[in-house]
Protein backbone atom coordinates (compact mmCIF):
# COMPACT_ATOMS: atom_id res chain seq x y z
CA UNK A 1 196.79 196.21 77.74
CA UNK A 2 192.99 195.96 76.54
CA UNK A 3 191.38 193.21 77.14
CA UNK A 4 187.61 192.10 75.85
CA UNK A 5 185.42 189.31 76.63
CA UNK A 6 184.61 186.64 74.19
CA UNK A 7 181.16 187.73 73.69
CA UNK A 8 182.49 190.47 71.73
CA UNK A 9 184.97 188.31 69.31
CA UNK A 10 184.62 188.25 65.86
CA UNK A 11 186.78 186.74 63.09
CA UNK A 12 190.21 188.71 63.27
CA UNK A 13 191.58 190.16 60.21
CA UNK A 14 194.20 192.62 60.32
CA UNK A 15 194.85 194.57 63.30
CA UNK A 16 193.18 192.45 66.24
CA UNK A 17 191.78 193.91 68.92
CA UNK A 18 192.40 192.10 72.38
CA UNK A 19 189.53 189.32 73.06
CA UNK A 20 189.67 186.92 76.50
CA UNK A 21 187.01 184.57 76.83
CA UNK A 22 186.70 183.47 80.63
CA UNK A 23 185.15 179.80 81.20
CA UNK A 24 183.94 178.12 84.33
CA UNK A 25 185.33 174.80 86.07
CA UNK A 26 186.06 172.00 85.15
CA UNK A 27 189.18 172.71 82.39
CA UNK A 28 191.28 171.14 79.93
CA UNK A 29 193.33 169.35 82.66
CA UNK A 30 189.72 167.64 84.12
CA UNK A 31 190.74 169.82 87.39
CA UNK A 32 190.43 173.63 88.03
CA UNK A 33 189.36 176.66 85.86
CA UNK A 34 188.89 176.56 82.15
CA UNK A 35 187.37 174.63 79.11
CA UNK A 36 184.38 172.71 78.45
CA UNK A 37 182.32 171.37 82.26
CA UNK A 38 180.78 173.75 84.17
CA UNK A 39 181.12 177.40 82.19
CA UNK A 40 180.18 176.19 78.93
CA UNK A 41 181.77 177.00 75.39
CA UNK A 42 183.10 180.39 73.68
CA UNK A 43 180.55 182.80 72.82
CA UNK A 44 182.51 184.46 69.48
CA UNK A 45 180.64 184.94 66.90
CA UNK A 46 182.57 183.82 63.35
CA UNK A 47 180.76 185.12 59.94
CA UNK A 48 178.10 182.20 59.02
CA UNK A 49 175.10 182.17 56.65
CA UNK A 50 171.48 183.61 57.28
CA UNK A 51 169.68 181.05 59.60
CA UNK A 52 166.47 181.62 56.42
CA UNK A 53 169.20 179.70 54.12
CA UNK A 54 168.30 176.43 52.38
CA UNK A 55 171.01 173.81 52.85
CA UNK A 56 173.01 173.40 50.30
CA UNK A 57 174.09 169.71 50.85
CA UNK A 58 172.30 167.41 52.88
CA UNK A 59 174.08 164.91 54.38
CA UNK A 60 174.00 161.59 53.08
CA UNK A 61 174.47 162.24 49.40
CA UNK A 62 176.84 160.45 48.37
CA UNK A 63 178.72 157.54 46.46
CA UNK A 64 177.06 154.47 46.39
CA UNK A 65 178.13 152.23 49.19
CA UNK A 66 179.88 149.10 48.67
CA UNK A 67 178.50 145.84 50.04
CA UNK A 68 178.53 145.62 53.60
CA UNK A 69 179.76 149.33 53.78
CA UNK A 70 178.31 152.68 53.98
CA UNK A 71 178.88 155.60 51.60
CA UNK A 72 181.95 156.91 53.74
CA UNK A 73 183.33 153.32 53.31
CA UNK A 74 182.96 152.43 56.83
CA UNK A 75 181.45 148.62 57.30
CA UNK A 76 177.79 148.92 58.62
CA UNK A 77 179.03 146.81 61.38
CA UNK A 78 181.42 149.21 62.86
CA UNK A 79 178.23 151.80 63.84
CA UNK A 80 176.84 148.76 66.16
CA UNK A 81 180.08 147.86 67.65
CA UNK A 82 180.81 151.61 69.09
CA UNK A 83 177.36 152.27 70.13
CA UNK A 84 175.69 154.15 67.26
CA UNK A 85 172.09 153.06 65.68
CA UNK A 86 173.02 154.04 61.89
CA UNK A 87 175.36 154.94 59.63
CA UNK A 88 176.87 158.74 60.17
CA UNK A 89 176.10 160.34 56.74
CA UNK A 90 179.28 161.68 53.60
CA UNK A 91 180.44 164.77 54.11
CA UNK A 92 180.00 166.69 51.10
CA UNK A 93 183.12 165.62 48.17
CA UNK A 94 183.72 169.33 47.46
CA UNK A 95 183.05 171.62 50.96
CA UNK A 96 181.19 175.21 50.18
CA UNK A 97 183.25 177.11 52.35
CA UNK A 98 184.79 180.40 52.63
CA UNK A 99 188.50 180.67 53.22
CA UNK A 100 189.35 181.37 56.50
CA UNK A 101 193.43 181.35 56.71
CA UNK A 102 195.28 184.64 55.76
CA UNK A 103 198.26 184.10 53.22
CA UNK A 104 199.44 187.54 55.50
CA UNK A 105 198.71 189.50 58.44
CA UNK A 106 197.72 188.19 62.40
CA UNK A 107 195.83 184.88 63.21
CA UNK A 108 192.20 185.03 62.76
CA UNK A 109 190.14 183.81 65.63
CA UNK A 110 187.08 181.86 65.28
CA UNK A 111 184.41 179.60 66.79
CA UNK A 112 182.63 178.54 63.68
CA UNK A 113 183.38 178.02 59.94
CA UNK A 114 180.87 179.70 57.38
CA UNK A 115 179.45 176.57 55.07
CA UNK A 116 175.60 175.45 54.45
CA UNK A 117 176.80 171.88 54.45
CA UNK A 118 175.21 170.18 57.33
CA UNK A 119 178.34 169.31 58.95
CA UNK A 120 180.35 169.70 61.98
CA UNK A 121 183.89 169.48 63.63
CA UNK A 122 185.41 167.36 66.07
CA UNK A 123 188.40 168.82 68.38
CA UNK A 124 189.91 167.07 71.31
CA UNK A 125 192.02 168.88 73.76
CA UNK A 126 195.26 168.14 75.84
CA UNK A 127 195.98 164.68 75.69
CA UNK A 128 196.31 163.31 78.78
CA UNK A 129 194.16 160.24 78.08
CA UNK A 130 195.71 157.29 75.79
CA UNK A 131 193.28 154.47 75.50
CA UNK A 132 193.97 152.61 72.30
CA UNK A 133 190.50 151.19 71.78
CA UNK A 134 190.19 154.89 70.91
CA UNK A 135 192.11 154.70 67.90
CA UNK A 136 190.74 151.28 66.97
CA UNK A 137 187.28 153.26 67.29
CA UNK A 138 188.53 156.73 65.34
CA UNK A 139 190.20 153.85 62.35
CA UNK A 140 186.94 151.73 62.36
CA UNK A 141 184.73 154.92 62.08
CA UNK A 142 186.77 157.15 60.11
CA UNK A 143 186.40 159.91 62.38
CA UNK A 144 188.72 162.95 61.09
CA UNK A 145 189.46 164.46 64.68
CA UNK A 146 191.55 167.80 65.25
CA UNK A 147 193.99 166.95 68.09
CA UNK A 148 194.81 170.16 69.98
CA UNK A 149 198.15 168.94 71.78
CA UNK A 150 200.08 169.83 75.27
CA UNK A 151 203.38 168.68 75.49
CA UNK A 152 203.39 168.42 79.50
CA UNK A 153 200.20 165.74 79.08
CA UNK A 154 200.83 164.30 75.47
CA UNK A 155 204.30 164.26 74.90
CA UNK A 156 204.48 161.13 77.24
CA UNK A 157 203.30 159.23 73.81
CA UNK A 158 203.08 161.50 70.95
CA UNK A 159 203.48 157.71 68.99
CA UNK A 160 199.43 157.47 69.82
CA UNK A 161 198.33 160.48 68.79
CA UNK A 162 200.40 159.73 65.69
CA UNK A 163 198.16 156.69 65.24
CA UNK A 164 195.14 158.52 65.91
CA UNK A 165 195.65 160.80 63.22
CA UNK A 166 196.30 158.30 60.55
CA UNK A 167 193.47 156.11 61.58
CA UNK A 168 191.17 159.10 60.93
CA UNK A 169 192.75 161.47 58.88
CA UNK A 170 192.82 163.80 61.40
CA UNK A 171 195.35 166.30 62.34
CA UNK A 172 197.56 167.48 65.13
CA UNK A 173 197.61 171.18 66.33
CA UNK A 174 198.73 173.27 68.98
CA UNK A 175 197.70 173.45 72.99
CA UNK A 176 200.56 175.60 74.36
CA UNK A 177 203.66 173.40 76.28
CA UNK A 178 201.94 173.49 80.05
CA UNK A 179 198.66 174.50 79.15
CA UNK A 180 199.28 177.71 80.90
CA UNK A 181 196.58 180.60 81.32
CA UNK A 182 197.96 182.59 78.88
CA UNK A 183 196.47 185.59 79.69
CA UNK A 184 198.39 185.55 83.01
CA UNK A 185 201.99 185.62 81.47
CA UNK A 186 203.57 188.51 79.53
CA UNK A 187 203.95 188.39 75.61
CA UNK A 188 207.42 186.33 76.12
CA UNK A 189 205.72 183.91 78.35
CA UNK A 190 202.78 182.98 76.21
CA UNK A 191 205.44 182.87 72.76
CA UNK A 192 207.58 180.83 74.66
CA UNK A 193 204.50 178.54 75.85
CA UNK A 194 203.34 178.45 71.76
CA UNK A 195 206.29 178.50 69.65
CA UNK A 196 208.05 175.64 71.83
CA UNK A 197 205.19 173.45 71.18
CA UNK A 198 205.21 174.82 67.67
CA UNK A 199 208.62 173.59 67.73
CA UNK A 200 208.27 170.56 69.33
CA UNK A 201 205.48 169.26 66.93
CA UNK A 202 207.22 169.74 63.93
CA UNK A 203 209.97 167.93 65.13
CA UNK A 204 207.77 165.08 66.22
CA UNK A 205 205.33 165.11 63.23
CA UNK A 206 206.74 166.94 60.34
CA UNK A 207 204.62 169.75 59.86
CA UNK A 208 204.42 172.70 61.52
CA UNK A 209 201.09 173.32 63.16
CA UNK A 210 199.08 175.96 61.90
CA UNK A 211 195.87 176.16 64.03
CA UNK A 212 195.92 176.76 68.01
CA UNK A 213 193.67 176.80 70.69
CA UNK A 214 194.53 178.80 74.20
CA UNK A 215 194.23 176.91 77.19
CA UNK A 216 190.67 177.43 78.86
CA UNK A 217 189.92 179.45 76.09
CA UNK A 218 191.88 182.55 77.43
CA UNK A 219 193.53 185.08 75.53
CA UNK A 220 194.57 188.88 74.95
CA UNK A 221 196.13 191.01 72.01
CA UNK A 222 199.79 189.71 73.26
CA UNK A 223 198.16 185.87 72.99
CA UNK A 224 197.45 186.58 68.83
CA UNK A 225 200.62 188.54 67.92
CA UNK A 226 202.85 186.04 69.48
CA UNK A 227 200.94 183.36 68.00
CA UNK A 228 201.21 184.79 64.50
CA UNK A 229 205.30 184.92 65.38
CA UNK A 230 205.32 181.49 65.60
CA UNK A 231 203.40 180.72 62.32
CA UNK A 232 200.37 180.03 63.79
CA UNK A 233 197.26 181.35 61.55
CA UNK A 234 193.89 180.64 63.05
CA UNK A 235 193.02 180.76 67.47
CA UNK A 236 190.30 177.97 67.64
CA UNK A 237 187.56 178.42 69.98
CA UNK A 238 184.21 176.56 69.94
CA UNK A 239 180.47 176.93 69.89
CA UNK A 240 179.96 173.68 71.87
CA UNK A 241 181.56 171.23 74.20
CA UNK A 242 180.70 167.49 74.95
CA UNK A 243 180.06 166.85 78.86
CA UNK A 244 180.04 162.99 80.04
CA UNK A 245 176.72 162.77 78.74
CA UNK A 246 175.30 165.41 76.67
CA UNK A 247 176.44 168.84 74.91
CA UNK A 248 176.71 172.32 76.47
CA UNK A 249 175.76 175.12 73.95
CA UNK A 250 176.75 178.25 73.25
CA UNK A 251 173.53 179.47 72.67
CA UNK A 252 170.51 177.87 71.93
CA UNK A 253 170.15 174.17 72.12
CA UNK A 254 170.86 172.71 68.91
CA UNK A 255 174.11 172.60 66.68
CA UNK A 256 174.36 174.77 63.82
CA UNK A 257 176.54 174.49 60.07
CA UNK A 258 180.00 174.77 60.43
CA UNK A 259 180.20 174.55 64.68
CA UNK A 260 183.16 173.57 66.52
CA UNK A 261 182.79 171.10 69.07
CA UNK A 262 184.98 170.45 71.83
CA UNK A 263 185.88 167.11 73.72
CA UNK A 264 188.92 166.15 75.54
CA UNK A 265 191.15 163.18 75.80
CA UNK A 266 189.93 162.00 79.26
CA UNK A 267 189.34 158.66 80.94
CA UNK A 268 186.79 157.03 83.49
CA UNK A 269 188.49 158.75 86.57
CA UNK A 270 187.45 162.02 85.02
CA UNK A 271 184.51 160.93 83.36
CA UNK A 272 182.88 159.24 86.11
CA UNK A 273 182.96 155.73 84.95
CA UNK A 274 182.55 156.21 81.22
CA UNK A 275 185.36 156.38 78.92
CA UNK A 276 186.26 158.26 76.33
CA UNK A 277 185.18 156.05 73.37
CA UNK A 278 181.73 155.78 75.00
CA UNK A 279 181.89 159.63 75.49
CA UNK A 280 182.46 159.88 72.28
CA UNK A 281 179.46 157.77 71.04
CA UNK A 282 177.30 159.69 72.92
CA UNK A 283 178.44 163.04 71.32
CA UNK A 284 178.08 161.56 67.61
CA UNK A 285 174.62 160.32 68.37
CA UNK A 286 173.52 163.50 69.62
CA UNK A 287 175.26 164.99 65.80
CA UNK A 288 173.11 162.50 64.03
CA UNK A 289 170.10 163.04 66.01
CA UNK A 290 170.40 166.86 64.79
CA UNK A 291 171.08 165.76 61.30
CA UNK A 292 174.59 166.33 60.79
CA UNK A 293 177.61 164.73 60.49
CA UNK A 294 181.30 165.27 60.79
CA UNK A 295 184.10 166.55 58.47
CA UNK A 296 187.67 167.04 59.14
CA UNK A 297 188.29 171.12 60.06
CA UNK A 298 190.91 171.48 58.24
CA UNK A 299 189.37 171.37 54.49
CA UNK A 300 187.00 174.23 55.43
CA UNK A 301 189.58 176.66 56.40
């Protein structure tokens, strides 16, 4: 079975050929090999527009805020009480994007959505970490988070994460039932690992997830075709991931249109002290302080 490194992974359309991205410590579980401290994020590189082009939509643009309340509705208030100096800008009413989901044919994988709107996704991983002042803060902000779920963490209270996606708008997708390296397990392991959590989230939620994201990041040609059996169409990778403190890159040092950032649902025992609703302060103020702001994944795609 091929395998490639991330570096080489490019939106999949058609037949895919085999892509494994391989991340340092510090993974999705807060212990061991994988995801977000330590190896920093994905390095696939999705379509996106010329660096030379204008912006289309600047944040901020739009409806005239009510009294007391930003544009985005959210009461002026609220950006004190969680940490942040000003309001986070509208995302754009109408998204330019570029569809990325295929009515047919294998998952597509991808790191980054092609827009010029001056926006950027939140994704939280694994869901180990259930601190409700979270969801007061997702509600108060009207932050539209994509929830990448694993049952073996999660499943202990899928009720929260219910309430995090309503107070935000957000949605919940899949994270495999163990969080498993995939790329260890033959092609009946890994569909067995997806589909059941496929499976398990419909039953829970309703709707069948259509977006996953491999555990650390790992995954081979056996990883997207069972995927695709399942009904999944899009693997999920990202261009950055939020540390305790500050962002890791992908390249560069600044955020770019359309990036996917990663976070996980962890507490102060992983986080050193901080928790996750002051980690997740931190991250948005470094957003703002690039001049972007946040829209919910799922309308690009």
């Amino acid at each position: 079975m091929r395998v490639r490194a991330r570096r080489s992974v490019s939106w999949v359309a058609g037949a895919l050929a085999a892509g494994v991205l391989v991340v340092g410590a510090g993974g999705c579980s807060g212990r061991g090999a994988g995801e977000g401290e330590g190896g920093g994020p994905p390095k696939a590189t999705a379509p996106t527009p010329d660096d030379t082009t204008p912006d289309r939509t600047t944040p901020g643009q739009g409806a005239a805020a009510a009294p007391g309340a930003d544009a985005r509705g959210v009461p002026l208030k609220a950006y004190a009480t969680w940490g942040l100096a000003g309001p986070l800008a509208p995302a754009p009413a109408k998204p330019d994007r570029t569809p990325v989901l295929k009515p047919s044919g294998p998952p597509v994988v991808f790191d980054r959505v092609r827009t010029n709107d001056k926006v950027v996704f939140l994704t939280f991983d694994d869901g180990a970490e259930k601190d409700p002042q979270f969801v007061r803060m997702v509600g108060e902000l009207k932050l539209p988070i994509s929830m990448f779920l694993t049952d073996s963490v999660a499943g202990s209270d899928y009720g929260h994460f219910a309430r995090l996606r309503d107070a935000g708008g957000g949605a919940i997708q899949n994270h495999t039932t163990g969080h498993a390296n995939l790329r260890t397990l033959p092609y009946e392991g890994q569909r067995k690992q997806i589909c059941d959590q496929q499976d398990r989230l419909e039953a829970r939620f309703g709707t069948r997830p259509t977006l996953f994201r491999p555990p650390y990041g790992n995954y081979n040609d056996d990883t997207v075709r069972a995927a695709g059996s399942c009904g999944v169409k899009a693997l999920v990778l990202w261009r950055e991931s939020m540390q305790i403190h500050d962002m890791r890159y992908a390249e560069g040092d600044r955020l770019r249109s359309g990036d996917i950032v990663l976070a996980h649902f962890r507490g102060p025992d992983e986080l050193k002290g901080s928790t996750i609703t002051e980690m997740t302060a931190r991250m948005l103020r470094r957003i703002q302080d690039q001049g972007f702001t946040v829209a919910r994944l799922e309308d690009y795609l």
